[in-house]
Protein backbone atom coordinates (compact mmCIF):
# COMPACT_ATOMS: atom_id res chain seq x y z
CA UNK A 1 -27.82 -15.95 -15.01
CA UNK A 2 -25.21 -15.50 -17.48
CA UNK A 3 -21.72 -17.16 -17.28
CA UNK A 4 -18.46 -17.50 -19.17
CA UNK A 5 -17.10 -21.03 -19.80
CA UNK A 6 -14.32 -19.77 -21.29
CA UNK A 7 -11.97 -18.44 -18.61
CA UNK A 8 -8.83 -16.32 -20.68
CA UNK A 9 -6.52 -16.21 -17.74
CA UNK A 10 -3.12 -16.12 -19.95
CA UNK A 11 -1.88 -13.68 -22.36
CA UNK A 12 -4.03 -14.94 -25.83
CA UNK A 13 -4.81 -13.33 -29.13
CA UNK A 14 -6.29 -14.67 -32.49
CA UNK A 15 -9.36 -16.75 -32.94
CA UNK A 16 -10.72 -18.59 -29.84
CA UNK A 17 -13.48 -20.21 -28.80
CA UNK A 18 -15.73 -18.86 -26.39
CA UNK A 19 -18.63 -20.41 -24.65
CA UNK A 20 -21.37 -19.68 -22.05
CA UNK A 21 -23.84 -21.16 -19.90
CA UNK A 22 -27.00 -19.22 -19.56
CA UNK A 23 -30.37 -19.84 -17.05
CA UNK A 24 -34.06 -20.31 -18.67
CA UNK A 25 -34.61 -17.05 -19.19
CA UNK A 26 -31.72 -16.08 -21.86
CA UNK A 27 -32.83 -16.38 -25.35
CA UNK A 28 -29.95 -15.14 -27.21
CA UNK A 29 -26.72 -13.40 -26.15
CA UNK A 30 -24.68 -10.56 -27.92
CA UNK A 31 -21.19 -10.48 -27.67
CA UNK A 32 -19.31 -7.20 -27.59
CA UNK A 33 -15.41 -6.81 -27.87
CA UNK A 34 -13.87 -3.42 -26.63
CA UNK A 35 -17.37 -1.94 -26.80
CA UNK A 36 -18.15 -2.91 -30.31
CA UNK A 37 -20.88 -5.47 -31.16
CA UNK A 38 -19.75 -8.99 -32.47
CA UNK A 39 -23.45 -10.28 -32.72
CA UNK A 40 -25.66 -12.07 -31.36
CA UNK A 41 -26.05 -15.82 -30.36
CA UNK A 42 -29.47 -16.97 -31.17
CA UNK A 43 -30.46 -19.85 -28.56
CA UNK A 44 -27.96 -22.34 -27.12
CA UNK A 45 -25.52 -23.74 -27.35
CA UNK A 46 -24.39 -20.35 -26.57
CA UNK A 47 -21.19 -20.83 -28.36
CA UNK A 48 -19.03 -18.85 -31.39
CA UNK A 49 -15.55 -17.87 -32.25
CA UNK A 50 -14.28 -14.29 -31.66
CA UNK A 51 -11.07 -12.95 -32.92
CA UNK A 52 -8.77 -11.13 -30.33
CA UNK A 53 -6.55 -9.38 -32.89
CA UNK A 54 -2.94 -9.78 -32.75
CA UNK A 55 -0.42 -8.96 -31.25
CA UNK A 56 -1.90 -9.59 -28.37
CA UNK A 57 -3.24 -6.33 -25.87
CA UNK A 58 -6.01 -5.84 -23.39
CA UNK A 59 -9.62 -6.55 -24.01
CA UNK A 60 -12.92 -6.08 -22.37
CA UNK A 61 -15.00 -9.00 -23.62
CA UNK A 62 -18.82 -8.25 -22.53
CA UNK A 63 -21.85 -10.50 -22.97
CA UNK A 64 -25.47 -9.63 -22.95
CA UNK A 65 -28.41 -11.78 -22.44
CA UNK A 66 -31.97 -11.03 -23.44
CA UNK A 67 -35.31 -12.51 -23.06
CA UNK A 68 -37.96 -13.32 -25.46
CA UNK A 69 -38.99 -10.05 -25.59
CA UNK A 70 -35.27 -8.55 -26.08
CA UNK A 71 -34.96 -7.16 -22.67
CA UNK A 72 -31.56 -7.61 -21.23
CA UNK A 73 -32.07 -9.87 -18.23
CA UNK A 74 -28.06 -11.19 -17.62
CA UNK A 75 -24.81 -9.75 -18.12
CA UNK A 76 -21.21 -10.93 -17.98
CA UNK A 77 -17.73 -9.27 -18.09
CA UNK A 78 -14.35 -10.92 -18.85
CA UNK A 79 -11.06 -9.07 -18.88
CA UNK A 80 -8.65 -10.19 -21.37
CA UNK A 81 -4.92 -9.82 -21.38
CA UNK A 82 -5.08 -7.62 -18.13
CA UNK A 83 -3.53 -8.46 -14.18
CA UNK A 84 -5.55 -11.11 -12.82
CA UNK A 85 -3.49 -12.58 -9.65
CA UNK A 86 -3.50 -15.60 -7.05
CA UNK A 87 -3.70 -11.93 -5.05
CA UNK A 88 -6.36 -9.42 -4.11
CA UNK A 89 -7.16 -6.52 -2.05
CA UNK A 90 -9.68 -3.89 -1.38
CA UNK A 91 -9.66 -0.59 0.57
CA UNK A 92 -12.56 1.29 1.84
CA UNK A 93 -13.76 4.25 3.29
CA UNK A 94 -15.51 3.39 6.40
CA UNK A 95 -18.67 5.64 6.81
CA UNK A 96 -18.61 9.15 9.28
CA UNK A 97 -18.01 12.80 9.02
CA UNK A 98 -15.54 15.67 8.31
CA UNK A 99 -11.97 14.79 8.21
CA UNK A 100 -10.99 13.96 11.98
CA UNK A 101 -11.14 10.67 13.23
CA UNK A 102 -11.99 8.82 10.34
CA UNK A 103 -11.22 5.21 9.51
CA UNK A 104 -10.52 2.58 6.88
CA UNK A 105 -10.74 -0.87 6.35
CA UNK A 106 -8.08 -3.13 4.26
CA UNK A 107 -9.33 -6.70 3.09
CA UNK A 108 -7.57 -9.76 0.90
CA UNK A 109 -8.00 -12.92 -0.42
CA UNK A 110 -5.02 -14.92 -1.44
CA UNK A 111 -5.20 -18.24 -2.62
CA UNK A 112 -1.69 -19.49 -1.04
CA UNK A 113 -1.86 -17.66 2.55
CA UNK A 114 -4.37 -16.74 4.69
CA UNK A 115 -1.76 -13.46 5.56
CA UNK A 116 0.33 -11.08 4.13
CA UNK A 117 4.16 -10.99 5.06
CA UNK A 118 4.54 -7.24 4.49
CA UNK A 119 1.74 -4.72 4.66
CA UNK A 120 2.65 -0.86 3.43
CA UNK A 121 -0.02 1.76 3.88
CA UNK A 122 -0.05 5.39 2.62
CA UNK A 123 -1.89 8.25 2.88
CA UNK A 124 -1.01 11.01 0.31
CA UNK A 125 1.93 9.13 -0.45
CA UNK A 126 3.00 9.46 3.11
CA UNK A 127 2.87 6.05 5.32
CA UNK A 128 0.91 5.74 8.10
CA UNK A 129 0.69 2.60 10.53
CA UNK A 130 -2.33 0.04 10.40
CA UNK A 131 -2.25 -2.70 13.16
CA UNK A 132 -5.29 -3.18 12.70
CA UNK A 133 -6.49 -3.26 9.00
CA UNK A 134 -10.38 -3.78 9.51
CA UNK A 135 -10.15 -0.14 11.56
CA UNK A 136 -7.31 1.49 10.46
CA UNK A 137 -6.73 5.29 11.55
CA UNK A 138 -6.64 7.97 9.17
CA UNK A 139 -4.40 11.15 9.67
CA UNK A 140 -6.61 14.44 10.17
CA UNK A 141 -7.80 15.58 6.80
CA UNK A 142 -9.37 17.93 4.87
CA UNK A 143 -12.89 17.17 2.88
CA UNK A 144 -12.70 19.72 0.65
CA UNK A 145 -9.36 18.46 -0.95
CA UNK A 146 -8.54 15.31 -3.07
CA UNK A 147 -7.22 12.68 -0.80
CA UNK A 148 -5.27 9.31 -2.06
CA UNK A 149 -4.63 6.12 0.01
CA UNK A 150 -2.81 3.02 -1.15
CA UNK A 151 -1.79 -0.30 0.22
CA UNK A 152 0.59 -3.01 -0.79
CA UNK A 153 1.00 -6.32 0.56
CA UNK A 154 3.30 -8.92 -0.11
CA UNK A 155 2.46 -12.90 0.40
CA UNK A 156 4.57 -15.93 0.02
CA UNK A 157 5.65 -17.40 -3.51
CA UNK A 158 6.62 -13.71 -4.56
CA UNK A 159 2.74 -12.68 -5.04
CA UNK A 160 1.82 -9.23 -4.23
CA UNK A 161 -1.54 -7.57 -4.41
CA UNK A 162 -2.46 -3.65 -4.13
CA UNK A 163 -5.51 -1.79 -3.81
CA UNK A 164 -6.25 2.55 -3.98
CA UNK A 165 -8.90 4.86 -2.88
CA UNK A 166 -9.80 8.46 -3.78
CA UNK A 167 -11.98 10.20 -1.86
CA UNK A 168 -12.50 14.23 -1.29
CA UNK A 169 -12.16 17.34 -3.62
CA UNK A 170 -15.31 17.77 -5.60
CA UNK A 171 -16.88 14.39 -4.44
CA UNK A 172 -16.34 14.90 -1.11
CA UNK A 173 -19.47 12.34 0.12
CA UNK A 174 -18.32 9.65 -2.13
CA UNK A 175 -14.72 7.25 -1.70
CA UNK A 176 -13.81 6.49 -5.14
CA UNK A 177 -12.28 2.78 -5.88
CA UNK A 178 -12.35 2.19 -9.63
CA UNK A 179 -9.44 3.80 -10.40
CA UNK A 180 -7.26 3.62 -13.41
CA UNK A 181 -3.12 3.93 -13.28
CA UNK A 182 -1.60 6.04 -16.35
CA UNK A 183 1.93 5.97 -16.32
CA UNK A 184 3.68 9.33 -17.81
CA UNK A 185 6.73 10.26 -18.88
CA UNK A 186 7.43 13.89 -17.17
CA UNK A 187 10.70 16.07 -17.85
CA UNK A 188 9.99 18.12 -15.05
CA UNK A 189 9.83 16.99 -11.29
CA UNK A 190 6.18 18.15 -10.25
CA UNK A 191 3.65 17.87 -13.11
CA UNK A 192 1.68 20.85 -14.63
CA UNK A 193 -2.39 21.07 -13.88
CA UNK A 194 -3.88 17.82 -15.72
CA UNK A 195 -7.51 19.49 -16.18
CA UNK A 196 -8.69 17.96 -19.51
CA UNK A 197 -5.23 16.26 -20.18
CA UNK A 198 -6.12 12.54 -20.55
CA UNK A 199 -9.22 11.11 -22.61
CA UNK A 200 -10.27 7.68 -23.20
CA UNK A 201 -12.21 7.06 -26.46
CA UNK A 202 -12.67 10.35 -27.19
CA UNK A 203 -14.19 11.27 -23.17
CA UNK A 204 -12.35 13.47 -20.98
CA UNK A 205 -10.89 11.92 -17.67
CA UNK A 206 -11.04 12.94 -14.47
CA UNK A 207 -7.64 13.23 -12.70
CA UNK A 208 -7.87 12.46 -8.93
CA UNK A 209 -4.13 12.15 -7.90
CA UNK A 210 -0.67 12.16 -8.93
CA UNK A 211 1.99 10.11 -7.66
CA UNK A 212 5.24 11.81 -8.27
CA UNK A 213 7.45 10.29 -5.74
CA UNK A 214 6.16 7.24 -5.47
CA UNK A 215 7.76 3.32 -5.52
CA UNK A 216 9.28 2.25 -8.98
CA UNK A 217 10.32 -1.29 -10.17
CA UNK A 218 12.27 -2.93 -12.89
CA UNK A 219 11.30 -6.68 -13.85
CA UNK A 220 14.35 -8.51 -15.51
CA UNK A 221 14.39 -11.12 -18.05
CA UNK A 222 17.86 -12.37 -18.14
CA UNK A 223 19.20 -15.28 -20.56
CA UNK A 224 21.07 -17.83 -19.02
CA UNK A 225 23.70 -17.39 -21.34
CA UNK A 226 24.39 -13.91 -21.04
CA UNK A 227 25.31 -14.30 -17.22
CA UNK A 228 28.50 -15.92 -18.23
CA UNK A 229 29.70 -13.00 -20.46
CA UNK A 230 28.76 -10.14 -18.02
CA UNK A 231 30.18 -12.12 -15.34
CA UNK A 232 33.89 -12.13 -17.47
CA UNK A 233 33.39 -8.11 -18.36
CA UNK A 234 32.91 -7.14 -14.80
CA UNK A 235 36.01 -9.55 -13.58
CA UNK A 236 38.10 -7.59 -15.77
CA UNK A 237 36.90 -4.43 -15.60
CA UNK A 238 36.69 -4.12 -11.45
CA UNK A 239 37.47 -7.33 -9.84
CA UNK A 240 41.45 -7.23 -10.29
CA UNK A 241 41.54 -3.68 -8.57
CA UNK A 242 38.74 -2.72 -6.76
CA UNK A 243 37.04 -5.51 -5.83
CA UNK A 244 33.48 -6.88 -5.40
CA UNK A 245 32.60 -3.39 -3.77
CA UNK A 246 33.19 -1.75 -7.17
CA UNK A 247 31.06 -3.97 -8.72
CA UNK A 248 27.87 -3.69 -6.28
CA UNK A 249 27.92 -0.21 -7.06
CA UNK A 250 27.92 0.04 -10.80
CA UNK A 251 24.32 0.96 -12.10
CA UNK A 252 22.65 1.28 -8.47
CA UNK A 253 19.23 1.73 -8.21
CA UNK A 254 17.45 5.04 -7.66
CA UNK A 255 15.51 5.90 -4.31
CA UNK A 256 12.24 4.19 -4.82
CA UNK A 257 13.13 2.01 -7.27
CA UNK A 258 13.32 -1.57 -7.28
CA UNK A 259 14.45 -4.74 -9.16
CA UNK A 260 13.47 -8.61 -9.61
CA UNK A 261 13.70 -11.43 -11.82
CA UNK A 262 11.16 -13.08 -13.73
CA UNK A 263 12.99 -16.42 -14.50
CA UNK A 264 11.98 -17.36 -18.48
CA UNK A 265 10.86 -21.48 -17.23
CA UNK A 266 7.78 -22.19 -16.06
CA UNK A 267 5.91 -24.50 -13.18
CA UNK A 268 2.81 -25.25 -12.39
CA UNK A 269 0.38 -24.42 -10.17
CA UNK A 270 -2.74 -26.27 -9.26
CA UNK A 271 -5.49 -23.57 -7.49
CA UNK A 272 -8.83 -25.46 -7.12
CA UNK A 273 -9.84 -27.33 -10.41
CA UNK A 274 -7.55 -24.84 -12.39
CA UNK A 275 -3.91 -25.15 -13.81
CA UNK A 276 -1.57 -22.46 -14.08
CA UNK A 277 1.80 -22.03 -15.85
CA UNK A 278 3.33 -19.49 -13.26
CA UNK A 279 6.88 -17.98 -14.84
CA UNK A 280 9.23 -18.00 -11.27
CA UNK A 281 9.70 -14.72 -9.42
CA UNK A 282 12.41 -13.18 -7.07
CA UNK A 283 11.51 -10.58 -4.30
CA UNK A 284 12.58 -7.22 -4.94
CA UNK A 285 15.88 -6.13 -4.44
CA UNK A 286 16.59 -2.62 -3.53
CA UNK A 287 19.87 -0.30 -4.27
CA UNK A 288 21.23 -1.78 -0.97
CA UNK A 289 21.42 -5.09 -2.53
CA UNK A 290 23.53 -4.31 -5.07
CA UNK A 291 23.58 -2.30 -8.43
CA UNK A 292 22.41 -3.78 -11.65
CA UNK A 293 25.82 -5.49 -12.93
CA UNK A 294 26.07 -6.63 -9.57
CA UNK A 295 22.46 -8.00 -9.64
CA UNK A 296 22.51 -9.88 -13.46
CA UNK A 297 25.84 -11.65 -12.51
CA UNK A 298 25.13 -12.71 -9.23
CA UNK A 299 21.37 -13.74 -8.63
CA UNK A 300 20.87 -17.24 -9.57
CA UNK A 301 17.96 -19.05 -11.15
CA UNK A 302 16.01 -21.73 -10.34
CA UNK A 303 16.65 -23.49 -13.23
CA UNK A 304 18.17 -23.26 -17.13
CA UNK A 305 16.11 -24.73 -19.95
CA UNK A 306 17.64 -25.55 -23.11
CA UNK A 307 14.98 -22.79 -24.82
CA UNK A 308 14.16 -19.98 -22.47
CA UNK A 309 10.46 -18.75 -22.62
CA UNK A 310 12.09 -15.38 -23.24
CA UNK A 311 9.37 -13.21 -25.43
CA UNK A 312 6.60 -14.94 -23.20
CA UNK A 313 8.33 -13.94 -20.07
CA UNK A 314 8.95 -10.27 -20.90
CA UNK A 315 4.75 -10.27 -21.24
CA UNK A 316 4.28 -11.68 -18.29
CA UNK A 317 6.46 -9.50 -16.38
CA UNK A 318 5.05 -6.62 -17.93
CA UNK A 319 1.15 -7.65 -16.66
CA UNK A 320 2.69 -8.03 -13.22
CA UNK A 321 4.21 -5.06 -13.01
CA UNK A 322 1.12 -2.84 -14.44
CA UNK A 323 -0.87 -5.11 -11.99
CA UNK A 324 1.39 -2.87 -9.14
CA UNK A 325 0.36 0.38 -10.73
CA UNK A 326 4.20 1.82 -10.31
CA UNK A 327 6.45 3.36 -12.40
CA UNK A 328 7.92 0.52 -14.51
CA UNK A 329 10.27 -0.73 -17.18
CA UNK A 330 11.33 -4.26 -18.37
CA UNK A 331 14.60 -5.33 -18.77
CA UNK A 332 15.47 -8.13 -21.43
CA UNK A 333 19.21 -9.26 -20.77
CA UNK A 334 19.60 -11.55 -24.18
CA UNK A 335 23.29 -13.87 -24.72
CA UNK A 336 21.77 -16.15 -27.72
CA UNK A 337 19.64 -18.38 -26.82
CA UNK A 338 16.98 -20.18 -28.67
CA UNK A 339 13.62 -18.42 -27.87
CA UNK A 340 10.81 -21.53 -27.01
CA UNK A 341 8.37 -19.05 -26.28
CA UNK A 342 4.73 -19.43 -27.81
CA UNK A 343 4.35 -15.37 -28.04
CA UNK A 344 6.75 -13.86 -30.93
CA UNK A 345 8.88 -10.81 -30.34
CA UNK A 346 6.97 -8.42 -32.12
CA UNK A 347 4.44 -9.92 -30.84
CA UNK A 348 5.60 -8.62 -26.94
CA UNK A 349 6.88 -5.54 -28.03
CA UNK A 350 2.93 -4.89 -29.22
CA UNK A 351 1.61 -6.21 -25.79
CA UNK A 352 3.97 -4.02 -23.56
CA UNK A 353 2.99 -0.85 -25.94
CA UNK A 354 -0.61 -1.14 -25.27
CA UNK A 355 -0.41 -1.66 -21.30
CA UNK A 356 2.07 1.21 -21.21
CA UNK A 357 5.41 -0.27 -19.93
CA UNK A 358 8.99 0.37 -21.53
CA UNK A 359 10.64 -2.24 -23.19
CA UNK A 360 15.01 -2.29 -22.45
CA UNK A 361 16.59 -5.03 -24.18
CA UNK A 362 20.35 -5.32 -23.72
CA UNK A 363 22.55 -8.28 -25.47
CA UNK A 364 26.19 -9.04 -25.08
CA UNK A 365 27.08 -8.20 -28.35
CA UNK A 366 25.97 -5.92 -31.30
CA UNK A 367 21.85 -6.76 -31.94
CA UNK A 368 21.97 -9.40 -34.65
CA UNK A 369 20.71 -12.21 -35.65
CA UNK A 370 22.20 -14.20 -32.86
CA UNK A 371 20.82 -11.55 -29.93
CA UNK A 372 18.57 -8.90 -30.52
CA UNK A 373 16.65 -9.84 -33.67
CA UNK A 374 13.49 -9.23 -33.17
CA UNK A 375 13.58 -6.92 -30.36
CA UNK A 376 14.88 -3.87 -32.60
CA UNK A 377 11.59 -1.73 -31.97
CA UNK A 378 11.69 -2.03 -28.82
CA UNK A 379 12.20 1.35 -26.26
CA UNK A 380 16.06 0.85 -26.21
CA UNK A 381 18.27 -1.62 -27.43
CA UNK A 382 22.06 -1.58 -26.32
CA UNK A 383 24.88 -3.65 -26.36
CA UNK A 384 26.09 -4.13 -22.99
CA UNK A 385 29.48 -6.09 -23.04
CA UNK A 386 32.02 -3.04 -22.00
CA UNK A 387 32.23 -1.45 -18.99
CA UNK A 388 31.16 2.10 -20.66
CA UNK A 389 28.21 0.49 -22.61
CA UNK A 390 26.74 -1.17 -20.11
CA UNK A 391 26.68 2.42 -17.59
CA UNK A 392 25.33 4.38 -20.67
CA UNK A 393 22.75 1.35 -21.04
CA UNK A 394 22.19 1.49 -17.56
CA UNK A 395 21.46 5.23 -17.05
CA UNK A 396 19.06 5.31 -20.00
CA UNK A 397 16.97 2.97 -18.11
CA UNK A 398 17.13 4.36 -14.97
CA UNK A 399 16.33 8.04 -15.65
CA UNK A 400 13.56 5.82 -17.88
CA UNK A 401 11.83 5.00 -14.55
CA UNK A 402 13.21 7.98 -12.59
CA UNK A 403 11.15 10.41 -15.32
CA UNK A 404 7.60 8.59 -15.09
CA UNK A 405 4.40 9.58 -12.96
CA UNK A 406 1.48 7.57 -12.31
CA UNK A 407 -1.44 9.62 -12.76
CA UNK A 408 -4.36 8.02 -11.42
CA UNK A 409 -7.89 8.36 -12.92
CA UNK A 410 -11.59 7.55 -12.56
CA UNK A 411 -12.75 4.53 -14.09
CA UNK A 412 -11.57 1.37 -15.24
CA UNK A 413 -10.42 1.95 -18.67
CA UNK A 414 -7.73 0.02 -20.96
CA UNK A 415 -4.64 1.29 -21.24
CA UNK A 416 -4.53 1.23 -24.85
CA UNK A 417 -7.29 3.56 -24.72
CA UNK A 418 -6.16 6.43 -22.79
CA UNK A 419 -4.53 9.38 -24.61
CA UNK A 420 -2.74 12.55 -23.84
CA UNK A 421 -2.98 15.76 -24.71
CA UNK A 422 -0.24 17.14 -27.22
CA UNK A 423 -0.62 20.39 -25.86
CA UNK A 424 1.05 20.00 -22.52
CA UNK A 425 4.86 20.06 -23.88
CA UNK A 426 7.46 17.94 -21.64
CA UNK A 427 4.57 15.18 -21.07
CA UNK A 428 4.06 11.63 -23.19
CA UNK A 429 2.61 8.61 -22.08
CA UNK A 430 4.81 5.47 -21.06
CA UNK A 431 5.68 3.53 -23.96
């Protein structure tokens, strides 16, 4: 038996202590980072520092126990840096033949509700109903084709939880659930053949769907003292004469696409013997809720701290929205304020490039020391305090999120790993 002490369940980098509790019949333990050996631990207390690098990014921290003899009797695995939620679920294939009358069965664990409140199934991206989800009834399909099923469900306190299968094609016996989500950037709508198109360290992956109509989301990171600003632009520029219709419709969201709030204060959480700093969440909103001037003026916070966790809430709303496996961007909305985060902003920028998600970052003024230092390398920066700037903003980061694919893969593989091809022209990976 091999176990980690040392639970990373935050966004960390740098040198950190990491311990383990092993049974009798461990003798020493090698560590391995990302595949490479750190060395081994020779006897307990099975304890040593190991550097995570900075900024931070996704890890795969492995341990290996051997016996006397140096056979390898235990092993552990810890992800690092990656979507580990209050929120799980699993899909699977349940066992017959051929493609007619088949069934599948949709578990969860969540540690706040024994239910979800909303429950979407699809079956090559089309939905299909599931009353029941221990037994639920698959459309007539055929074996010899790649097949793709997804399910999202949504719980109380804003948690949300997804789980895919692939299953079909070439491995038409076996239902495929490691799966890894690569988001693309595509300039045309339906993607050319991906044979041989992705690699992870150097190994070819295998492609087993392509989402290229499926559910987007934007997570927004707005500073309390921006609202005020935006709230006087769009007074002035639509309120006199049109109205707060005008103003609901400026910068609406796409089909598909959605928006919330991660609020840059924190709470905490107590889950068993374990506390957690959980950065507030609204639900999604969708283009009938209002457009995005409408949305960063009007939705309200829980609460306004004197120094905004701004750089540490842009990371965390980047890990939950890779955790959804959509097509994604974050939105920073800066007016000023002093940044309390731990994290740096060079330091998210780095984080959000590894796991693949798109960095906006929009201030009420020209980026400067008082706004957007900092944040200059990120995917766009844009002062937003006219009525023309802020559209021209806003469009950039739409057709951002309008453009990207999720290509889905087999394997579990870090993001920062997975590379492209540079010779399909019109494709690039999400940055």
């Amino acid at each position: 038996m091999l176990t980690f002490l040392t639970l990373f369940l935050g966004i960390v980098s740098g040198a950190n202590v990491v311990e383990l509790s092993a049974g009798d019949a461990v003798a020493a333990v090698e560590l391995r980072l990302d595949g490479a050996s750190l060395g081994r631990i020779a006897g307990p207390p099975f304890s040593t520092v190991v550097d995570l690098g900075a900024p931070p990014k996704p890890h795969e921290l492995v341990a290996v126990g051997f016996d006397r003899d140096g056979r390898e009797v235990a092993r552990a695995v810890q992800k690092i840096n990656l979507p580990r939620s209050l929120a799980e679920a699993t899909l699977q294939l349940l066992p017959g033949k051929g493609g007619i009358g088949r069934y599948a069965r949709l578990t969860w664990q969540c540690a706040v509700a024994p239910k979800p409140t909303r429950t979407v199934v699809t079956f090559d991206g089309r939905p299909i109903a599931a009353p029941d989800p221990s037994r639920i009834p698959l459309p007539a399909f055929v074996p010899e084709q790649a097949h793709f099923m997804r399910a999202e469900l949504d719980f109380p306190r804003n948690l949300t939880a997804a789980a895919e299968i692939a299953f079909g094609g070439q491995n038409r016996d076996e239902a495929r659930a490691e799966l890894t989500a690569v988001a693309v950037f595509a300039e045309a709508k339906t993607l050319p053949p991906l044979d041989a198109a992705l690699a992870a360290r150097g190994r070819p992956l295998n492609v087993v769907a392509v989402e290229e109509d499926g559910p987007a989301e934007i997570a927004i990171i707005r500073d309390e003292a921006a609202r005020s600003p935006l709230a006087t632009m769009a007074a002035r520029s639509f309120w006199r004469s049109t109205g707060s219709a005008a103003i609901k419709g400026v910068a609406r969201l796409r089909r598909d696409q959605r928006a919330r709030f991660v609020w840059p204060l924190t709470e905490t959480f107590q889950h068993d013997v374990m506390r957690y700093e959980i950065f507030p969440t609204t639900p999604d909103y969708d283009r009938e809720a209002g457009g995005l001037l409408y949305l960063v003026t009007r939705v309200v916070a829980p609460g306004i701290s004197p120094a905004p966790r701004l750089a540490d809430a842009v990371a965390v709303a980047a890990l939950s929205a890779v955790s959804r496996n959509r097509a994604r961007a974050v939105l920073l909305v800066l007016g000023g304020s002093r940044d309390g985060s731990r994290l740096s902003p060079a330091g998210a920028r780095g984080y959000l490039q590894a796991l693949g998600v798109p960095l906006f970052v929009w201030t009420v003024g020209p980026p400067g020391e008082e706004a957007g230092a900092g944040w200059t390398g990120a995917t766009d920066v844009a002062d937003v305090s006219t009525e023309a700037r802020f559209k021209k903003a806003a469009d950039r980061l739409l057709d951002s999120v309008r453009r990207q694919r999720i290509v889905w893969v087999d394997g579990i593989h870090l993001p920062q790993d997975v590379e492209l091809s540079p010779a399909l022209p019109g494709l690039s990976l999400a940055r």
